[in-house]
N, C-alpha and C. Protein backbone atom coordinates (compact mmCIF):
# COMPACT_ATOMS: atom_id res chain seq x y z
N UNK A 1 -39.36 25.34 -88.34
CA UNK A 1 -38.78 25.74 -89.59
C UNK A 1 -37.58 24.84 -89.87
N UNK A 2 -37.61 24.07 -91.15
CA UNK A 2 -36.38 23.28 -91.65
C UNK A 2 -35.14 24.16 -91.76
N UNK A 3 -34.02 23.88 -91.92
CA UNK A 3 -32.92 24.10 -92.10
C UNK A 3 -32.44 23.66 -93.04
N UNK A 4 -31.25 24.02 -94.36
CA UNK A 4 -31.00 23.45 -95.37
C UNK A 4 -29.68 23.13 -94.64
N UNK A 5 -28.62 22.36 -95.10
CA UNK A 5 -26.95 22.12 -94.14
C UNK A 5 -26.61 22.39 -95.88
N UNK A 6 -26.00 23.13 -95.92
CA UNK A 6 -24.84 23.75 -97.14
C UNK A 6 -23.91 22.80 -97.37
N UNK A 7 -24.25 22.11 -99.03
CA UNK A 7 -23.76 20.64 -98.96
C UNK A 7 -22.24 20.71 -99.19
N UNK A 8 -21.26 21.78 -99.27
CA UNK A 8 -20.17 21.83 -98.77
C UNK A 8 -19.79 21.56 -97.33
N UNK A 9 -20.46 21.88 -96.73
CA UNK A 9 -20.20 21.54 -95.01
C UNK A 9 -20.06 20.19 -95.10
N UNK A 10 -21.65 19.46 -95.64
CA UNK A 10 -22.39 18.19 -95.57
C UNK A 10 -20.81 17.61 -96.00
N UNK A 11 -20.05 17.70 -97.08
CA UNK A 11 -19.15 16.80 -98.03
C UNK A 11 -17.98 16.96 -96.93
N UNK A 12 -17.93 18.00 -96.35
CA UNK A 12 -16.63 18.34 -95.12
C UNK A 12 -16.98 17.08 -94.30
N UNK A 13 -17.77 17.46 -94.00
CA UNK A 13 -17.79 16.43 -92.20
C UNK A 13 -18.29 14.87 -92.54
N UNK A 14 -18.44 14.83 -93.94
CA UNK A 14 -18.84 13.22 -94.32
C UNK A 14 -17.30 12.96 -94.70
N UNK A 15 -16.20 13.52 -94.99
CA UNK A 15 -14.67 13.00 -95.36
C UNK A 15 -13.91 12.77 -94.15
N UNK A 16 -14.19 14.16 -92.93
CA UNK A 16 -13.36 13.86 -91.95
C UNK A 16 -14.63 12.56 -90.65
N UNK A 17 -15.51 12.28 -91.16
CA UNK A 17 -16.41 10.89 -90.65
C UNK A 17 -15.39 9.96 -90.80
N UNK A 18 -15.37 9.91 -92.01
CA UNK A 18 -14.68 8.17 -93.04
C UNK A 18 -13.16 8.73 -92.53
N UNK A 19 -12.68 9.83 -92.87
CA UNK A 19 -11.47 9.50 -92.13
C UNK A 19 -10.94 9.07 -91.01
N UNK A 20 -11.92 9.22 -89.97
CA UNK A 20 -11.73 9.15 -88.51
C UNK A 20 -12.04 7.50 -88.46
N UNK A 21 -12.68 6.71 -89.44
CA UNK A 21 -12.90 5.40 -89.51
C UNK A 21 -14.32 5.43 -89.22
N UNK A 22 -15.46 6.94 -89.09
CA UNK A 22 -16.93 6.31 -88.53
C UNK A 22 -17.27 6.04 -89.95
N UNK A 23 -18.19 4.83 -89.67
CA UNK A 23 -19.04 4.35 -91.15
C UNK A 23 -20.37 4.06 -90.62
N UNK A 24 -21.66 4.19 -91.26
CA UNK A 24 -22.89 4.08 -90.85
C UNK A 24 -23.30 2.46 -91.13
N UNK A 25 -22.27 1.67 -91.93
CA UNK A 25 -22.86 0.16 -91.98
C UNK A 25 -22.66 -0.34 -90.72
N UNK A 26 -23.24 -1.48 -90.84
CA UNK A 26 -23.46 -1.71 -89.29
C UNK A 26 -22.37 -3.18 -89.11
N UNK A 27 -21.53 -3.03 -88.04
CA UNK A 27 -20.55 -3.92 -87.82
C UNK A 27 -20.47 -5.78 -87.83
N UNK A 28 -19.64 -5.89 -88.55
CA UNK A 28 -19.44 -7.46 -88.72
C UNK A 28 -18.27 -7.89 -88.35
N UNK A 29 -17.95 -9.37 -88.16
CA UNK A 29 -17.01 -9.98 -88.07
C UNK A 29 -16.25 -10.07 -89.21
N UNK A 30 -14.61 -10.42 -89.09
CA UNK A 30 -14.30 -11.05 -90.67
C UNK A 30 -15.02 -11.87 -91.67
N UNK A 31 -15.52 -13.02 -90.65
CA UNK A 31 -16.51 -13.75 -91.73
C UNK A 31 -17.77 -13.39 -92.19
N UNK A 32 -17.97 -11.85 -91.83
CA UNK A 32 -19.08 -11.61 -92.88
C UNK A 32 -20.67 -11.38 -91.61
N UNK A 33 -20.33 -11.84 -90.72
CA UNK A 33 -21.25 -12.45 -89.62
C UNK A 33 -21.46 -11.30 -88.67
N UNK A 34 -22.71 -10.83 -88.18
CA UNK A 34 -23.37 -9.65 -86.92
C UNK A 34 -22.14 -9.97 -85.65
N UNK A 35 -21.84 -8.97 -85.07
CA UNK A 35 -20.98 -9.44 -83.96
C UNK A 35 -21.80 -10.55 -83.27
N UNK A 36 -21.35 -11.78 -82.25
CA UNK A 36 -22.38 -12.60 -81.23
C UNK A 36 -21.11 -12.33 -79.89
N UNK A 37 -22.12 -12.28 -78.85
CA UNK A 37 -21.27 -12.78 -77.54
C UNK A 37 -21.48 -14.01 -77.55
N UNK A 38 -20.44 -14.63 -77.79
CA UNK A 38 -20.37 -16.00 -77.49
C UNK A 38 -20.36 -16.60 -76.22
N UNK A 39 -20.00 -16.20 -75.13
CA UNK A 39 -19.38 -16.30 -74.31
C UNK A 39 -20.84 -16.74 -73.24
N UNK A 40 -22.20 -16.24 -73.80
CA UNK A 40 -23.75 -16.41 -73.67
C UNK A 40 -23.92 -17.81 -73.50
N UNK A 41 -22.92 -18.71 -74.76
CA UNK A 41 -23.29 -19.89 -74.78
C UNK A 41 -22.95 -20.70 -73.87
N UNK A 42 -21.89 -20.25 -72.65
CA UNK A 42 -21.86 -20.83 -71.17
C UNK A 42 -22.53 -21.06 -70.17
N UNK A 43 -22.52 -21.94 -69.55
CA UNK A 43 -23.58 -23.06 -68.76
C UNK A 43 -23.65 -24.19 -69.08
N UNK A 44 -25.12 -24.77 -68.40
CA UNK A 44 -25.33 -25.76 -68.75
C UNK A 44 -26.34 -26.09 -69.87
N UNK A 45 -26.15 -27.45 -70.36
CA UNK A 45 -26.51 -27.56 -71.67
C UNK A 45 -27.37 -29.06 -71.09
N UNK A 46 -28.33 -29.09 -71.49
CA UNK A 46 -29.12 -30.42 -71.21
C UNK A 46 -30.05 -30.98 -71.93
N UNK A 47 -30.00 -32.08 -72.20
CA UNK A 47 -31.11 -33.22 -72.84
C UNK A 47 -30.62 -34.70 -72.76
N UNK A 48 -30.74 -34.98 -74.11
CA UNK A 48 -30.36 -36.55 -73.98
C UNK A 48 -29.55 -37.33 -74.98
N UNK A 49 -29.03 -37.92 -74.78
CA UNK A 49 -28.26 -38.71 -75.71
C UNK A 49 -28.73 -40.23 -76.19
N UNK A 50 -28.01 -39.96 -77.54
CA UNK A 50 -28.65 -42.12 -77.47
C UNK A 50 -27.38 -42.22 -78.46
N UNK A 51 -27.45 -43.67 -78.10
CA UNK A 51 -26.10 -44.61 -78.34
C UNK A 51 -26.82 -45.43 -78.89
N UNK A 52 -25.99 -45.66 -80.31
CA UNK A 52 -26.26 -46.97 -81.64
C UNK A 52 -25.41 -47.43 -82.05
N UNK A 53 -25.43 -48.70 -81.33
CA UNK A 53 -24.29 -50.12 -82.02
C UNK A 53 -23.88 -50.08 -83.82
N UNK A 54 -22.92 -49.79 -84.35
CA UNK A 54 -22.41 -49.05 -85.68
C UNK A 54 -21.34 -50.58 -85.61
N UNK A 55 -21.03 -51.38 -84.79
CA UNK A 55 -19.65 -52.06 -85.01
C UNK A 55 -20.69 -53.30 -84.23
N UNK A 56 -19.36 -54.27 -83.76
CA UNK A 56 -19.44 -55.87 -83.04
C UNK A 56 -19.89 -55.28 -82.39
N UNK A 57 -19.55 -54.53 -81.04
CA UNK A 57 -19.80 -54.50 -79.84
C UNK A 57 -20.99 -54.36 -79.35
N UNK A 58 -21.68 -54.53 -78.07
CA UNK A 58 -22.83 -53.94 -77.77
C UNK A 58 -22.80 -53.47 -76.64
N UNK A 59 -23.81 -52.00 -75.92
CA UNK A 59 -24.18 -51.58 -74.85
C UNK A 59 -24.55 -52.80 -73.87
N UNK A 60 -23.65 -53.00 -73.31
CA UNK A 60 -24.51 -53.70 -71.62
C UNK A 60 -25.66 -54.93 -72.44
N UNK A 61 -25.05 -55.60 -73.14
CA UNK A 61 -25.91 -56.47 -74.12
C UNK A 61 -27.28 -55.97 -74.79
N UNK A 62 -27.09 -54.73 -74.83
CA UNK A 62 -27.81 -53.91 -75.75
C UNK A 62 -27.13 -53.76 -76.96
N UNK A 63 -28.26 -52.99 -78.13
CA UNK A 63 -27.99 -52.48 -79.12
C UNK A 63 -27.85 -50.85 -78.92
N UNK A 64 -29.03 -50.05 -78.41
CA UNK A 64 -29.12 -48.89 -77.93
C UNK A 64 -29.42 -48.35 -76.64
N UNK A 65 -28.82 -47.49 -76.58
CA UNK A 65 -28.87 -46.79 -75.34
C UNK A 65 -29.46 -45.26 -75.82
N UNK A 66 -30.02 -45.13 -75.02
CA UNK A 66 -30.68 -43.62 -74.53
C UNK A 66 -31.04 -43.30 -73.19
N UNK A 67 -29.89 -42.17 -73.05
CA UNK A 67 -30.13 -41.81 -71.99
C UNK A 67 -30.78 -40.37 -71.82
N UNK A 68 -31.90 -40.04 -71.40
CA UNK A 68 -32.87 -38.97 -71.01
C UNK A 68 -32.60 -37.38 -70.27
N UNK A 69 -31.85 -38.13 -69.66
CA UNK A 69 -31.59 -36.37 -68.60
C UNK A 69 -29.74 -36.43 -68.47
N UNK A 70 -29.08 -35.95 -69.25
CA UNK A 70 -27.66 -35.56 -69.11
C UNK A 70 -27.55 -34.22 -69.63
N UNK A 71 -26.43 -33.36 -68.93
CA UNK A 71 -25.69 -32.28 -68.79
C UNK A 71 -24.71 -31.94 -69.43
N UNK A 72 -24.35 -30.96 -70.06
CA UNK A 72 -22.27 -30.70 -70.20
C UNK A 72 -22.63 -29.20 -69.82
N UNK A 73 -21.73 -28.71 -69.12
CA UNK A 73 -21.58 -27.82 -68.66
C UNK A 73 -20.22 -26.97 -69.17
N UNK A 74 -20.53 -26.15 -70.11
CA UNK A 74 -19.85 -25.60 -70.60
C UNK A 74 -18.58 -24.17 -69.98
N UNK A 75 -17.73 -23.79 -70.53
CA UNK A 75 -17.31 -22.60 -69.66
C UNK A 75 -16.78 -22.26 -71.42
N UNK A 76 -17.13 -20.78 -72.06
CA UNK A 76 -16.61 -20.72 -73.19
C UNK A 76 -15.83 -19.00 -73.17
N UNK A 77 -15.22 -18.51 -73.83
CA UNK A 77 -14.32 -17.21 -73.65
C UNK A 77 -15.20 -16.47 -74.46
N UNK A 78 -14.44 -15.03 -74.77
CA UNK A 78 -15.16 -14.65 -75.39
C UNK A 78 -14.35 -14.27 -77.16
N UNK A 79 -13.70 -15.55 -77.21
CA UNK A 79 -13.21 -15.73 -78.38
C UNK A 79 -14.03 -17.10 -79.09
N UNK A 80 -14.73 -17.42 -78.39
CA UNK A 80 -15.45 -18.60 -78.43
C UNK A 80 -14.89 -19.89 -78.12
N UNK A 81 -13.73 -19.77 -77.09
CA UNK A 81 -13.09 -21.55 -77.06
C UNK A 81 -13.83 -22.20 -75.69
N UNK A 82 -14.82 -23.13 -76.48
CA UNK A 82 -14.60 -23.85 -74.96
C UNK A 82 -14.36 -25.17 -74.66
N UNK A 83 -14.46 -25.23 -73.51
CA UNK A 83 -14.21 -26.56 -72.09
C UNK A 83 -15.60 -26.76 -71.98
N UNK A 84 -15.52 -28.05 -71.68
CA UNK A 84 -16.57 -28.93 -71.03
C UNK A 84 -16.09 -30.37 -70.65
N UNK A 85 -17.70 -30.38 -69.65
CA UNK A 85 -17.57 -31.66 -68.85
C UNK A 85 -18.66 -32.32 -68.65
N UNK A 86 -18.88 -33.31 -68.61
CA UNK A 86 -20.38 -33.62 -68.93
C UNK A 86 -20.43 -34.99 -67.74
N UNK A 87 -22.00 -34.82 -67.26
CA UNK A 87 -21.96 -35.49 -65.78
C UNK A 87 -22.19 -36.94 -65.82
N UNK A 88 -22.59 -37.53 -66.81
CA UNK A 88 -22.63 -39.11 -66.97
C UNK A 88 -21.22 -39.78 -67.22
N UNK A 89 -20.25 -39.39 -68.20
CA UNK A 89 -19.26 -39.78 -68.07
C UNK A 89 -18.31 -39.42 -67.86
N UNK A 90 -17.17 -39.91 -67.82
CA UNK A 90 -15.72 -39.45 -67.36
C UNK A 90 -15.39 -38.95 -68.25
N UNK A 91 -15.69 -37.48 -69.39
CA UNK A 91 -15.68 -37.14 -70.50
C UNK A 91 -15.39 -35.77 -70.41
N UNK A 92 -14.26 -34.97 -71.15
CA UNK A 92 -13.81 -33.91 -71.32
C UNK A 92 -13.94 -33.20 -72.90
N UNK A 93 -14.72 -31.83 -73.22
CA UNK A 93 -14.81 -31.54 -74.41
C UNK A 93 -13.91 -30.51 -74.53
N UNK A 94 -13.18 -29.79 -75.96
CA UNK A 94 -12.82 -29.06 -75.86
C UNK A 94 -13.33 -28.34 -77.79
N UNK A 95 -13.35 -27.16 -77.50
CA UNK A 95 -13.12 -26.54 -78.83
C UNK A 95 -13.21 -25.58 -79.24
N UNK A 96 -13.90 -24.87 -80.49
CA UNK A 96 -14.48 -23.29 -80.67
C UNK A 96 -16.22 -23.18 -81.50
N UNK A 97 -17.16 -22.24 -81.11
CA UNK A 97 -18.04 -21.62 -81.25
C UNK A 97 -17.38 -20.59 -82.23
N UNK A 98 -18.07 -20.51 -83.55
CA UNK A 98 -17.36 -19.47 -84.34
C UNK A 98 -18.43 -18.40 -84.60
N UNK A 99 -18.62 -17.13 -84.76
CA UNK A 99 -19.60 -15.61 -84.81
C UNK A 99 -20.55 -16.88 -85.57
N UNK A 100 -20.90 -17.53 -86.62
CA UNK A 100 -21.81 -18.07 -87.64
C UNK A 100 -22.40 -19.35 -86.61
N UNK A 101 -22.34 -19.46 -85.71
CA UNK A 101 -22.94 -20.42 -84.37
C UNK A 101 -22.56 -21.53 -85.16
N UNK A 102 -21.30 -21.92 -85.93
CA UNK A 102 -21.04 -23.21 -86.09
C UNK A 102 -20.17 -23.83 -84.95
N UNK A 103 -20.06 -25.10 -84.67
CA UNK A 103 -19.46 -25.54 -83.53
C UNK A 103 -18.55 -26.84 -83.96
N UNK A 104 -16.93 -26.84 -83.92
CA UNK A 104 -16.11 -27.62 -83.38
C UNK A 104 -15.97 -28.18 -82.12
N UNK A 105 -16.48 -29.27 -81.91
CA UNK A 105 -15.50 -29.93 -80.52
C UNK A 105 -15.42 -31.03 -80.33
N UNK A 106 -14.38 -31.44 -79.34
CA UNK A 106 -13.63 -32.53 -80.07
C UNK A 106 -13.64 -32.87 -78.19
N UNK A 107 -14.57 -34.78 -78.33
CA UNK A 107 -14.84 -35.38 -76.73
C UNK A 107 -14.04 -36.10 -76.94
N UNK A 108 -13.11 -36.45 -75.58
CA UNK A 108 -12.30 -37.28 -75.06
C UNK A 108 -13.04 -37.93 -74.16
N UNK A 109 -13.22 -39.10 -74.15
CA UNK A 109 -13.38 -40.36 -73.11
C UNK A 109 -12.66 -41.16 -72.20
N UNK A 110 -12.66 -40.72 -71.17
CA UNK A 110 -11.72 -41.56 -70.09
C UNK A 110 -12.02 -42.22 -69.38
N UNK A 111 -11.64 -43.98 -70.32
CA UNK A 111 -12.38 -45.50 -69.61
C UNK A 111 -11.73 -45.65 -68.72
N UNK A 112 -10.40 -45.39 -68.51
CA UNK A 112 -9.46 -45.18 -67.09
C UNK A 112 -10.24 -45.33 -65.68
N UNK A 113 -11.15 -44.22 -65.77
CA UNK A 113 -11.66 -43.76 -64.75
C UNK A 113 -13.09 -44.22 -64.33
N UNK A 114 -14.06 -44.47 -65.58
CA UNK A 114 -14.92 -45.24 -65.38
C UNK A 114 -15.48 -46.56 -65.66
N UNK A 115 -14.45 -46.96 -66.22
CA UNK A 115 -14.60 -48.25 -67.03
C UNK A 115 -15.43 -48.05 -68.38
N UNK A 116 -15.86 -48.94 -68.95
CA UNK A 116 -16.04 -49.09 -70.38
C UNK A 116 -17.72 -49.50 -70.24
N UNK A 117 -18.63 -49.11 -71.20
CA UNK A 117 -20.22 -49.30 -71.47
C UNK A 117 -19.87 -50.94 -72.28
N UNK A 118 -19.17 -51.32 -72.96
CA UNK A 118 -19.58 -52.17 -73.88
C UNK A 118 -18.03 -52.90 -74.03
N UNK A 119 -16.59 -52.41 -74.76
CA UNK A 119 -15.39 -53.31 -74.67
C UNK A 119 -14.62 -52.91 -73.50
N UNK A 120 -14.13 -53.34 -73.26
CA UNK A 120 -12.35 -52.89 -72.23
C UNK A 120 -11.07 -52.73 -73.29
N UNK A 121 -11.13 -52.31 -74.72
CA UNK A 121 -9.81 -52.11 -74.85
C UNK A 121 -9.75 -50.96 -74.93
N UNK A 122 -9.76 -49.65 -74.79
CA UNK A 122 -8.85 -48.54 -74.70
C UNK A 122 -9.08 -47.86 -73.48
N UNK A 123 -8.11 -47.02 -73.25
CA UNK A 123 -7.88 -46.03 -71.83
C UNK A 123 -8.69 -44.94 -72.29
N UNK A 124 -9.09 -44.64 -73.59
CA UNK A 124 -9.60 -43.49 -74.07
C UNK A 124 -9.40 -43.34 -75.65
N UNK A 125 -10.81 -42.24 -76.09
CA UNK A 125 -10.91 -42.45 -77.31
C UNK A 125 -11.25 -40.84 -77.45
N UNK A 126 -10.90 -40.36 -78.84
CA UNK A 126 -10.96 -39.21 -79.41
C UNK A 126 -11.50 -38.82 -80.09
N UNK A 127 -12.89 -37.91 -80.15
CA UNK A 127 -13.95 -38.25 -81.65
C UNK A 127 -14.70 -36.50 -81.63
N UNK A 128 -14.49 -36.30 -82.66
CA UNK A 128 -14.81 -34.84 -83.63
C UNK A 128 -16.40 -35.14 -83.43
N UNK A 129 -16.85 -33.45 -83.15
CA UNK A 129 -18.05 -33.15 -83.45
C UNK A 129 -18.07 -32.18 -83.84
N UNK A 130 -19.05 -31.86 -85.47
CA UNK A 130 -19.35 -30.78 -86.00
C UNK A 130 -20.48 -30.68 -86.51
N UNK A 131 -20.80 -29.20 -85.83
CA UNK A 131 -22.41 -29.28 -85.67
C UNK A 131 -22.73 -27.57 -86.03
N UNK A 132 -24.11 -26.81 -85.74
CA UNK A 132 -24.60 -25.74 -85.08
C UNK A 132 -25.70 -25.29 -84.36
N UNK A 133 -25.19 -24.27 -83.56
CA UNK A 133 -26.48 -24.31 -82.32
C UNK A 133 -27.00 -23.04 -83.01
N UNK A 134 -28.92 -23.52 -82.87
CA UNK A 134 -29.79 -23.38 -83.54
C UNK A 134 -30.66 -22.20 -82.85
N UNK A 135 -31.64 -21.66 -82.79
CA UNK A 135 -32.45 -21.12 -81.74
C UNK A 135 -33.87 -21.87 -82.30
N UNK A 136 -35.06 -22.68 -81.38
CA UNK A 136 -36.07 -22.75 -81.58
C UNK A 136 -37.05 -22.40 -81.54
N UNK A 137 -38.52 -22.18 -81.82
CA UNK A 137 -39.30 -21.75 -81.61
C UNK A 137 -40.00 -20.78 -80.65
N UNK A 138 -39.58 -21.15 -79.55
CA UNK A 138 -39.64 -20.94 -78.25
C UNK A 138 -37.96 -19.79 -78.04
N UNK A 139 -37.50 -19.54 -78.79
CA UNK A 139 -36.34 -18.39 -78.85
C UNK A 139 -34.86 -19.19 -77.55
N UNK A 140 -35.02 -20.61 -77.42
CA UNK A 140 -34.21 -21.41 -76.38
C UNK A 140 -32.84 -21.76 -77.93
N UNK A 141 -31.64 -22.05 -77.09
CA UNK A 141 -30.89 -22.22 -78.28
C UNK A 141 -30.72 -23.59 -77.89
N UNK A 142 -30.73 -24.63 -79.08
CA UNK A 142 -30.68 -26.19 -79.32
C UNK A 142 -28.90 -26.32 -79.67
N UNK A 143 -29.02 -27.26 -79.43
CA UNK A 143 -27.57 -28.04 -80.48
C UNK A 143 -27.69 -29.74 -80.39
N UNK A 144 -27.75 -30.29 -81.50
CA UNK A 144 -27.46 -31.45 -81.98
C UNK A 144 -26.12 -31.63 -82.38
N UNK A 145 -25.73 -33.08 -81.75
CA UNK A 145 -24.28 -33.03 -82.28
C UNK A 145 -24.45 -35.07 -82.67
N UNK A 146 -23.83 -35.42 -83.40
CA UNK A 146 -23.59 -36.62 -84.18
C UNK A 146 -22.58 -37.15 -84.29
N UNK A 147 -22.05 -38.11 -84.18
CA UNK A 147 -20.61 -38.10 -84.52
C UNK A 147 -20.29 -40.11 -84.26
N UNK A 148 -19.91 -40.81 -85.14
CA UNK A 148 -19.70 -41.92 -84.30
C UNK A 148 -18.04 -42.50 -83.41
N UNK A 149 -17.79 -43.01 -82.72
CA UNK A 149 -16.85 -43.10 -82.50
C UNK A 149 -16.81 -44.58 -82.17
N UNK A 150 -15.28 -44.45 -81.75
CA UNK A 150 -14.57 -45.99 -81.70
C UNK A 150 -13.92 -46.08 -80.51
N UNK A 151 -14.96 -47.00 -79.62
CA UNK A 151 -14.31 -47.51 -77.94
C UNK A 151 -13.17 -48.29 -77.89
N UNK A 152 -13.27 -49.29 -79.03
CA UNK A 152 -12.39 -50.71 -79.14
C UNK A 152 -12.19 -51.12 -80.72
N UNK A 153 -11.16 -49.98 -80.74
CA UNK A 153 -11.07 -50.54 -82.47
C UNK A 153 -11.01 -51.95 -82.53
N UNK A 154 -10.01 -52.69 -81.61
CA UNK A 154 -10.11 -54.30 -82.11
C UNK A 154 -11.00 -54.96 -82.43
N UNK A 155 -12.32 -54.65 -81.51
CA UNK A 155 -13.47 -55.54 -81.95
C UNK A 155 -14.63 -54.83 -82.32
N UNK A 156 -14.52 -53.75 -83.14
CA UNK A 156 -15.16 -53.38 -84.17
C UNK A 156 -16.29 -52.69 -83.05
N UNK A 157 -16.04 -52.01 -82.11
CA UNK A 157 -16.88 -50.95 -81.31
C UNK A 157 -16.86 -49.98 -81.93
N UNK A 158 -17.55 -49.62 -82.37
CA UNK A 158 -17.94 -47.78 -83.29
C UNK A 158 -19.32 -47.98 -82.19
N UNK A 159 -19.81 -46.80 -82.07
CA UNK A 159 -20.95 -46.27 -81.96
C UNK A 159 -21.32 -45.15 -82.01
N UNK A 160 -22.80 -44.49 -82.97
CA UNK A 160 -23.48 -43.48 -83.59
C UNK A 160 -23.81 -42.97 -82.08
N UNK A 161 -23.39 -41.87 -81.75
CA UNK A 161 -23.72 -41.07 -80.58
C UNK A 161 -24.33 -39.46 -80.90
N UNK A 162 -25.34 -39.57 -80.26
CA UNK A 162 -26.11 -38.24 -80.77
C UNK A 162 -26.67 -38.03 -79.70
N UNK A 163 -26.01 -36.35 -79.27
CA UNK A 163 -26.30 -35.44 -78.20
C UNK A 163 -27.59 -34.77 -79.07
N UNK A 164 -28.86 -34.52 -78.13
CA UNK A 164 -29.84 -32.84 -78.29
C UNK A 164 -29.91 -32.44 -77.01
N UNK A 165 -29.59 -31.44 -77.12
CA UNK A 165 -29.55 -30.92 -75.41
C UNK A 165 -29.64 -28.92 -76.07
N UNK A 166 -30.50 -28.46 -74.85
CA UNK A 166 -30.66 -27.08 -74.78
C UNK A 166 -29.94 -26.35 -74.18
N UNK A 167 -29.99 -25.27 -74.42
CA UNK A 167 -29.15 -24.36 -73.59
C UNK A 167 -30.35 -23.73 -72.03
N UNK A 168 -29.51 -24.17 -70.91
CA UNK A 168 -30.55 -24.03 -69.99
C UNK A 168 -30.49 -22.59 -69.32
């Protein structure tokens, strides 16, 4: 047997709901965005990179490089900032994962330590990546990142560097 709820009650306990702050929509971030644990997106990250001569300089008297099996190994909070380190070069990332899986981060290169692919003039170089990690087919999350940078401003070293690597 149904029950009717006496829509005075019903209007009572739906004011002291909303007063207490319960609401039946379902929770978002400021930007509008489903909550994410970000913090998921830590580990390692793997695929491959390739390198395209953009300036004078060249790879090891190459034009391109691609390299097949590299790593960054991420560590991210759960505000989304992270660190990384990635195992081919002497290379430090840093940045933020925002709720909308867009991604800031910003690689430092330190020729210091390993010497240089192509010029010898800088100790290190500083170059923005902005990107977002994707989920594919297969429900694995991707990220492509693009970005060109500059080894040796003097002699016109830029190179188009493009990470795809999965989340492993």
């Amino acid at each position: 047997m149904l029950k009717t709820v006496n829509p005075k009650i019903a209007l009572i306990i739906a004011i002291v709901l909303s007063a207490a702050g319960w609401s039946c929509e379902k929770a978002t971030t400021p930007e509008g965005d489903p909550p994410v644990n970000l913090t998921q997106f830590q580990g390692t990250w793997q695929g491959s990179i390739r390198i395209v001569r953009a300036g004078d300089c060249q790879l090891n008297n190459k034009d391109t490089l691609l390299i097949n099996d590299t790593r960054l190994y991420w560590t991210v909070d759960a505000d989304g900032y992270v660190s990384a380190n990635e195992d081919h070069f002497f290379t430090s990332w840093s940045g933020k994962i925002w709720p909308s899986l867009g991604v800031e981060l910003v690689k430092i290169n330190n020729w210091s330590q390993g010497g240089t692919t192509g010029c010898d003039c800088v100790d290190s170089d500083t170059t923005e990546y902005l990107t977002t990690i994707v989920r594919n087919a297969g429900g694995a999350y991707e990220i492509n990142m693009t970005s060109t940078e500059t080894w040796c401003p003097p002699n016109e070293g830029r190179f188009v560097v493009k990470y795809s690597l999965t989340k492993q």
